[in-house]
PDB file of N, CA and C in Angstrom:
ATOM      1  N   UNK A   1      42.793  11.228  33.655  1.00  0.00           N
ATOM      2  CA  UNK A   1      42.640   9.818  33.386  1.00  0.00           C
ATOM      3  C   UNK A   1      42.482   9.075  34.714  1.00  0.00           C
ATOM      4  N   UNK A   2      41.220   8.113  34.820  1.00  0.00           N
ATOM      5  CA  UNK A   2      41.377   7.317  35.868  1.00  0.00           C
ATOM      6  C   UNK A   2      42.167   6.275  36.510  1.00  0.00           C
ATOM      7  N   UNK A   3      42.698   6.046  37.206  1.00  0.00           N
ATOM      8  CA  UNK A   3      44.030   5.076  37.819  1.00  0.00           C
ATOM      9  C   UNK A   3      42.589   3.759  38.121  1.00  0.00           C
ATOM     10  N   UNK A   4      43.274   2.540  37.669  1.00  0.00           N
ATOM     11  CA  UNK A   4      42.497   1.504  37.959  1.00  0.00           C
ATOM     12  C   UNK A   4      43.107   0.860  39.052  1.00  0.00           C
ATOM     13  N   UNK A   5      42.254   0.376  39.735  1.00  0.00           N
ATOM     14  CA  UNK A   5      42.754  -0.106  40.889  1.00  0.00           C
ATOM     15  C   UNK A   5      43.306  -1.280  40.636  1.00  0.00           C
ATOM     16  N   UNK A   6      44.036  -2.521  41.396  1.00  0.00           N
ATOM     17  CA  UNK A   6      44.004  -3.404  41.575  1.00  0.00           C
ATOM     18  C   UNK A   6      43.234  -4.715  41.285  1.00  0.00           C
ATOM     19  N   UNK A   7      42.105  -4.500  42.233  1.00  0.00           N
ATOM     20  CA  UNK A   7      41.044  -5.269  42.199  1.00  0.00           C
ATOM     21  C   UNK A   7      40.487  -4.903  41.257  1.00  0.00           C
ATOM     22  N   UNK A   8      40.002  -4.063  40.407  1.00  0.00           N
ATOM     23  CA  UNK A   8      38.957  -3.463  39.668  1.00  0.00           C
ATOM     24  C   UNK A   8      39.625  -4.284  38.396  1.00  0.00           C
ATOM     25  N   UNK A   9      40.986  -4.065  38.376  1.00  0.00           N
ATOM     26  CA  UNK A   9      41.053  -5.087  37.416  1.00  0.00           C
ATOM     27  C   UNK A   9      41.213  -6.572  37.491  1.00  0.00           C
ATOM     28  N   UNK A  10      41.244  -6.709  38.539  1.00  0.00           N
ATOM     29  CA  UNK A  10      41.265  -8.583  38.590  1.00  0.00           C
ATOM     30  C   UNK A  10      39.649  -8.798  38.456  1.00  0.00           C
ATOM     31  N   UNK A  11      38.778  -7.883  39.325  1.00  0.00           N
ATOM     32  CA  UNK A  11      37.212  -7.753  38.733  1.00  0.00           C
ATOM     33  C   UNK A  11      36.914  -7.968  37.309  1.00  0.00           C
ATOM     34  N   UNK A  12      37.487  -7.373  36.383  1.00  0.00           N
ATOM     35  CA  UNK A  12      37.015  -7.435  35.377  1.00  0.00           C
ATOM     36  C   UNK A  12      37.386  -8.609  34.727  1.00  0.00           C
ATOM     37  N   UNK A  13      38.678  -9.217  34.562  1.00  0.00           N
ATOM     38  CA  UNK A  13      39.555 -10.435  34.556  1.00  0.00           C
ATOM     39  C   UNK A  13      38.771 -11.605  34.757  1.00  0.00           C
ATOM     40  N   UNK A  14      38.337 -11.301  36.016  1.00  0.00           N
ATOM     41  CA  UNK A  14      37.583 -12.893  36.035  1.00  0.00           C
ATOM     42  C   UNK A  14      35.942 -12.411  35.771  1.00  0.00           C
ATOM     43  N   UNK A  15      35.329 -11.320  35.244  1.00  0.00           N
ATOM     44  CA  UNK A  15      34.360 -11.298  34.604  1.00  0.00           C
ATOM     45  C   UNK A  15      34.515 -12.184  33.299  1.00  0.00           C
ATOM     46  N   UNK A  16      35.314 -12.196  32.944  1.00  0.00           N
ATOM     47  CA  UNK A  16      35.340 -12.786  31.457  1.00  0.00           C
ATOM     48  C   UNK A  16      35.196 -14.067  31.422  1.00  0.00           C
ATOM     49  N   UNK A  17      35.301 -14.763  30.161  1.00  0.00           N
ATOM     50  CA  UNK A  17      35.008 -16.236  29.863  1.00  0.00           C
ATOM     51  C   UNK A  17      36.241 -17.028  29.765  1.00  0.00           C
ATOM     52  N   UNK A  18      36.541 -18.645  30.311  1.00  0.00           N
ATOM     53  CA  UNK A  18      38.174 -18.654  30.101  1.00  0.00           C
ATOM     54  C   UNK A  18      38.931 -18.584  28.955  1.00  0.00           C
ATOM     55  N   UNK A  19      38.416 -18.784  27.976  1.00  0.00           N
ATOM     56  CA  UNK A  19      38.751 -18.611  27.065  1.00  0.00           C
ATOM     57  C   UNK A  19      39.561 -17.304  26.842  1.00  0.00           C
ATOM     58  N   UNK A  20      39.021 -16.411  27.038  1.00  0.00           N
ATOM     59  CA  UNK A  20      39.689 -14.631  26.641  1.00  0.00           C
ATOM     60  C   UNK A  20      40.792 -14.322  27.727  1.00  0.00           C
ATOM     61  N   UNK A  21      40.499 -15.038  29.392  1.00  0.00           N
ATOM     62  CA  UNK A  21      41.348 -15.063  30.242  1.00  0.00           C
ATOM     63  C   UNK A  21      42.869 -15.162  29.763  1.00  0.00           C
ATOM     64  N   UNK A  22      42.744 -15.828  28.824  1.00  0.00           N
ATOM     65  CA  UNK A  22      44.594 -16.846  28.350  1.00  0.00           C
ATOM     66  C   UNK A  22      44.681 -15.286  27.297  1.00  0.00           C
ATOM     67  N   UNK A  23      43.761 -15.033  26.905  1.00  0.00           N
ATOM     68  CA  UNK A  23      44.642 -13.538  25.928  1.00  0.00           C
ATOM     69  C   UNK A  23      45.250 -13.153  26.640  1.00  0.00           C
ATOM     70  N   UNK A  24      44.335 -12.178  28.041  1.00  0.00           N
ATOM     71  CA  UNK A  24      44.867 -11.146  29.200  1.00  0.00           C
ATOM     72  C   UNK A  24      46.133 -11.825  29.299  1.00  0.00           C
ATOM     73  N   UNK A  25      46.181 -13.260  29.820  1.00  0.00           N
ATOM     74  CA  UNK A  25      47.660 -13.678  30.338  1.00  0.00           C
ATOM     75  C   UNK A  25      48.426 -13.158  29.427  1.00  0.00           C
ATOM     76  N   UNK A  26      48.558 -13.543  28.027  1.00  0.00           N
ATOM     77  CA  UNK A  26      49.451 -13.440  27.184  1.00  0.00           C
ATOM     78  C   UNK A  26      49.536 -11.831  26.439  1.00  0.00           C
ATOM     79  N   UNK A  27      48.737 -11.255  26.891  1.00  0.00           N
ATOM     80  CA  UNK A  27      48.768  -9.629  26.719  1.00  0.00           C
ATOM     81  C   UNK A  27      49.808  -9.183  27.774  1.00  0.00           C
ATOM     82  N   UNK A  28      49.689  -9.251  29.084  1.00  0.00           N
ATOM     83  CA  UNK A  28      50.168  -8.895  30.181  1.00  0.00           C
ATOM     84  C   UNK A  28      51.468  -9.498  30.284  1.00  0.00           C
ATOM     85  N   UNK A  29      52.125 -10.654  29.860  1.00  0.00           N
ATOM     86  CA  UNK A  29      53.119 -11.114  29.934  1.00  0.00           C
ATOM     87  C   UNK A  29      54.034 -10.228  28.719  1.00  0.00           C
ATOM     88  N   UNK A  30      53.648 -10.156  27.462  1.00  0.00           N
ATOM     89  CA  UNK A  30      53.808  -9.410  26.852  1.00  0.00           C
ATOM     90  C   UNK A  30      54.624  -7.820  26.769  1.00  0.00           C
ATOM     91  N   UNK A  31      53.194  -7.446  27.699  1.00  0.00           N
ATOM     92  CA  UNK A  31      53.563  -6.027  27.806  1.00  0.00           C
ATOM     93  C   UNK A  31      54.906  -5.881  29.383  1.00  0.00           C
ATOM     94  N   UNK A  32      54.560  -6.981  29.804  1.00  0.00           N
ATOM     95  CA  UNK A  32      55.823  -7.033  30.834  1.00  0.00           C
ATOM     96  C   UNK A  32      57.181  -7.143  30.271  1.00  0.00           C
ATOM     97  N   UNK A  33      57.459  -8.110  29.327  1.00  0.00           N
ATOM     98  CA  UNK A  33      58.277  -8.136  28.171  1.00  0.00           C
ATOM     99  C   UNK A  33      59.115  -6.987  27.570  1.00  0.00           C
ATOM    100  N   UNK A  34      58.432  -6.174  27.437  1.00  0.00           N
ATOM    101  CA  UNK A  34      58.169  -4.964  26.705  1.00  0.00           C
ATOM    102  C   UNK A  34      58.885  -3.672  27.874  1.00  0.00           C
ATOM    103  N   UNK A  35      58.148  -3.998  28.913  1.00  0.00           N
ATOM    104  CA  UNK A  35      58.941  -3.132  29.307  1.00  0.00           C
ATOM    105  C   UNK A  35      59.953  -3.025  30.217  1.00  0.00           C
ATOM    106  N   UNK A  36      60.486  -4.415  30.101  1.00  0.00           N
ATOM    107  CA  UNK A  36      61.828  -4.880  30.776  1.00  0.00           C
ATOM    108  C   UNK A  36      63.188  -4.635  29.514  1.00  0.00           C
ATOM    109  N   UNK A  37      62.507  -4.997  28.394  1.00  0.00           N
ATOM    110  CA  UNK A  37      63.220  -4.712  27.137  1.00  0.00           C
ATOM    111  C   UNK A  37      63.450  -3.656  26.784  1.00  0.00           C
ATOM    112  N   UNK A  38      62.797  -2.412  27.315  1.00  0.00           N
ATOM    113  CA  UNK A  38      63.038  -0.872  27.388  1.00  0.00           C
ATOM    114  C   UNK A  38      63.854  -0.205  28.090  1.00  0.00           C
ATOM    115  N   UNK A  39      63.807  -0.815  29.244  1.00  0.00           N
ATOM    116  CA  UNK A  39      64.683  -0.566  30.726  1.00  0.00           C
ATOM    117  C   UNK A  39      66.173  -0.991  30.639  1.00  0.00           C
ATOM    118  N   UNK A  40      66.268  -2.003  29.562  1.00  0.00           N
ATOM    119  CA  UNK A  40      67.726  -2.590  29.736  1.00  0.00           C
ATOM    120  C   UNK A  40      68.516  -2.101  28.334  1.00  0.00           C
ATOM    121  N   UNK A  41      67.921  -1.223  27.636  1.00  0.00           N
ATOM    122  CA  UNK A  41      68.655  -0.331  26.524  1.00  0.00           C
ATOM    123  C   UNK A  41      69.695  -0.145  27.062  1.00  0.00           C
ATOM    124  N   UNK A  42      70.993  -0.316  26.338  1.00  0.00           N
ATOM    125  CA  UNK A  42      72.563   0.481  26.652  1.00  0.00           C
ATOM    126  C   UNK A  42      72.901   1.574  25.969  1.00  0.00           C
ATOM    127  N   UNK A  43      73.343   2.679  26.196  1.00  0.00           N
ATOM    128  CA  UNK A  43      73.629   3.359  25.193  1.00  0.00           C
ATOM    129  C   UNK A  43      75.443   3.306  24.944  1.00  0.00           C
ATOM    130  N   UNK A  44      75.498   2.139  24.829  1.00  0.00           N
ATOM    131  CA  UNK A  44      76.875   1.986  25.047  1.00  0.00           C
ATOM    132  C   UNK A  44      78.029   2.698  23.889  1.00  0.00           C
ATOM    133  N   UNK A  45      77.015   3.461  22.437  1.00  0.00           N
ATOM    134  CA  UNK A  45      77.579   4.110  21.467  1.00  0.00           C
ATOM    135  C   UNK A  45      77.786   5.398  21.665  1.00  0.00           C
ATOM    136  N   UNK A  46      77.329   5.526  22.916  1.00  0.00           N
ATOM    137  CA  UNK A  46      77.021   7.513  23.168  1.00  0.00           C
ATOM    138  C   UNK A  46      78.442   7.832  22.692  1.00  0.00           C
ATOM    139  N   UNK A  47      78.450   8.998  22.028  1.00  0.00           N
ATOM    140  CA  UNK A  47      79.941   9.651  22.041  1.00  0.00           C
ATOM    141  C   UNK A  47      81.121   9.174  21.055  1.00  0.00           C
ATOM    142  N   UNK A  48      80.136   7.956  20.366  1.00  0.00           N
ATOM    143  CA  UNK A  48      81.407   6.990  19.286  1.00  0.00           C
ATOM    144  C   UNK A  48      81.177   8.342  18.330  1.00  0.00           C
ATOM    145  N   UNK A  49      80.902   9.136  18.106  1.00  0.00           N
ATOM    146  CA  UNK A  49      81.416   9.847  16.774  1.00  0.00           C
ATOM    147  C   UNK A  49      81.607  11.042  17.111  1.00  0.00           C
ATOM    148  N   UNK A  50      82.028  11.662  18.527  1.00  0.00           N
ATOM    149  CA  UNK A  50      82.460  12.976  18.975  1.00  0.00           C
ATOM    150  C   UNK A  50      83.614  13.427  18.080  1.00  0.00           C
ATOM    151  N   UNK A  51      84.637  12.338  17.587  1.00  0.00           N
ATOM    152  CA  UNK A  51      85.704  12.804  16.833  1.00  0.00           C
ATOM    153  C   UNK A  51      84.870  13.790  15.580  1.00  0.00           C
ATOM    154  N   UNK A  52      83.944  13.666  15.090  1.00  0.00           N
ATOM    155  CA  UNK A  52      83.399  14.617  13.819  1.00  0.00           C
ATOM    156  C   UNK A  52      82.523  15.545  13.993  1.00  0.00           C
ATOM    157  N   UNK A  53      82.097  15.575  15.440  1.00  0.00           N
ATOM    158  CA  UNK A  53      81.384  16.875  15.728  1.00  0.00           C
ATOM    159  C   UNK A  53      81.738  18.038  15.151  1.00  0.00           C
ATOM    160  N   UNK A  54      82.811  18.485  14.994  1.00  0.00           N
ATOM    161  CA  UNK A  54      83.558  20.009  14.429  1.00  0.00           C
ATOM    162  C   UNK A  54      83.377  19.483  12.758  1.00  0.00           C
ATOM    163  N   UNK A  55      83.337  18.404  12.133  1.00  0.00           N
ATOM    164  CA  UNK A  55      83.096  18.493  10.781  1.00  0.00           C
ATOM    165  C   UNK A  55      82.129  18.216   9.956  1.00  0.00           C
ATOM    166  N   UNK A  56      81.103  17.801  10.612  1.00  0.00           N
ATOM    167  CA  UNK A  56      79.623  17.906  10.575  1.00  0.00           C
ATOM    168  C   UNK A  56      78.802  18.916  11.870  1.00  0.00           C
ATOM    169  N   UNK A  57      77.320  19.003  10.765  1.00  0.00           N
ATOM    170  CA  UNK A  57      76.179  19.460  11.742  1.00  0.00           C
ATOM    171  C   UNK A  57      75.782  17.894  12.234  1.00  0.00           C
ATOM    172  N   UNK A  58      74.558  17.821  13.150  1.00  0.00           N
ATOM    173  CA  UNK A  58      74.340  16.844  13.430  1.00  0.00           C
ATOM    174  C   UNK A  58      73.294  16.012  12.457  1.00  0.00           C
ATOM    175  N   UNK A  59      72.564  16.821  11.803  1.00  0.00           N
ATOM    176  CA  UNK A  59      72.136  16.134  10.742  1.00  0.00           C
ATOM    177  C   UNK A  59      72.922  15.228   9.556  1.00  0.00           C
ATOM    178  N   UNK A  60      73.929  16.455   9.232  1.00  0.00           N
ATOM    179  CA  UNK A  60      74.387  15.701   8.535  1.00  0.00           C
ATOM    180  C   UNK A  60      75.411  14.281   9.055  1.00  0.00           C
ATOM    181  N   UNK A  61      75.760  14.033  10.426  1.00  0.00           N
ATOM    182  CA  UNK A  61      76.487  13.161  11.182  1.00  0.00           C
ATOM    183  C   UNK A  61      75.316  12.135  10.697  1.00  0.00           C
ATOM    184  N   UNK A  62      74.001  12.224  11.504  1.00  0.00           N
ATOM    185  CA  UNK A  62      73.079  11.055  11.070  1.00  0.00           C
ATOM    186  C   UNK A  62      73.242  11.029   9.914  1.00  0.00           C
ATOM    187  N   UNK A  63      72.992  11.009   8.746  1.00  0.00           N
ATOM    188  CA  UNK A  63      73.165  10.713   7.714  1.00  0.00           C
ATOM    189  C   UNK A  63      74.161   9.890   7.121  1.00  0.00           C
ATOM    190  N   UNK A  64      75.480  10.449   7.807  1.00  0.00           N
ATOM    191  CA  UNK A  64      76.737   9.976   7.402  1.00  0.00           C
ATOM    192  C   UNK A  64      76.482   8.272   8.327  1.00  0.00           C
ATOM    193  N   UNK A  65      75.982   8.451   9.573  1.00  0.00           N
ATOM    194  CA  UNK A  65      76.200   7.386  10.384  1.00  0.00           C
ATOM    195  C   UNK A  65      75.209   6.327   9.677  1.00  0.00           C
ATOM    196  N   UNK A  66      73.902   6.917   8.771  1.00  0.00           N
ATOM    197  CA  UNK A  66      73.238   5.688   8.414  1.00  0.00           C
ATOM    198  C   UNK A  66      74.362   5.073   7.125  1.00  0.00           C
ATOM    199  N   UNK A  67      74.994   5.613   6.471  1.00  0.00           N
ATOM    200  CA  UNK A  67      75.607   5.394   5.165  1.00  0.00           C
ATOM    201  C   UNK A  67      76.410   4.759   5.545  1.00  0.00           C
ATOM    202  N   UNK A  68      76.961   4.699   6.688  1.00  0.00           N
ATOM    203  CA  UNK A  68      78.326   3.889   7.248  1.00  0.00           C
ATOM    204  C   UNK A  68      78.085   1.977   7.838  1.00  0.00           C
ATOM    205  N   UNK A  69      76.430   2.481   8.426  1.00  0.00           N
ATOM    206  CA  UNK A  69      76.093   1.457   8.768  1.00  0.00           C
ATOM    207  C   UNK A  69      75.359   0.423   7.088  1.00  0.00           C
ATOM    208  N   UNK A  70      75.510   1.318   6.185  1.00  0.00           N
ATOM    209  CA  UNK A  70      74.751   0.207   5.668  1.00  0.00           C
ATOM    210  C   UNK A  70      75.796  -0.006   4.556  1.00  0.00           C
ATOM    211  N   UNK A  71      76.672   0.985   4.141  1.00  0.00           N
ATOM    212  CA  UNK A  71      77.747   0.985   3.357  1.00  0.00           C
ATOM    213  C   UNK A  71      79.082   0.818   4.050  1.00  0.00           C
ATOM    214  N   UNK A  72      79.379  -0.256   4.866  1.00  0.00           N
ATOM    215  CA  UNK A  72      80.895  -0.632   5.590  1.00  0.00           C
ATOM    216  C   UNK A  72      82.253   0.041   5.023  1.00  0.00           C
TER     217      UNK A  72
END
């Protein structure tokens, strides 16, 4: 796959009409969005259900864990 340069894409950017310009903005802000919102995941649950490891497989743990979350 080719790596785009820099310029090659601000080249193409201001090839366009202004109109479509304000998409790119709002595409690119977007996808910046996106992947700041990925980066700041916690896994702050890791390990909340180690107590049942020995009495479940892990399938059946997911299972149990969706039933718990939707059945309190």
């Amino acid at each position: 796959m080719k790596t785009i340069k820099d310029q090659e894409l601000i080249s193409l950017i201001e090839s366009l009409p202004d109109s479509m310009k304000k998409e790119v903005k709002d595409f690119v802000e977007y996808l910046l969005y996106k992947s700041r919102k990925k980066q700041n995941l916690k896994l702050s649950w890791k390990g909340g259900l180690s107590e049942y490891k020995d009495r479940f497989t892990s399938l059946e743990l997911e299972k149990k864990a969706l039933e718990w979350r939707i059945h309190p």
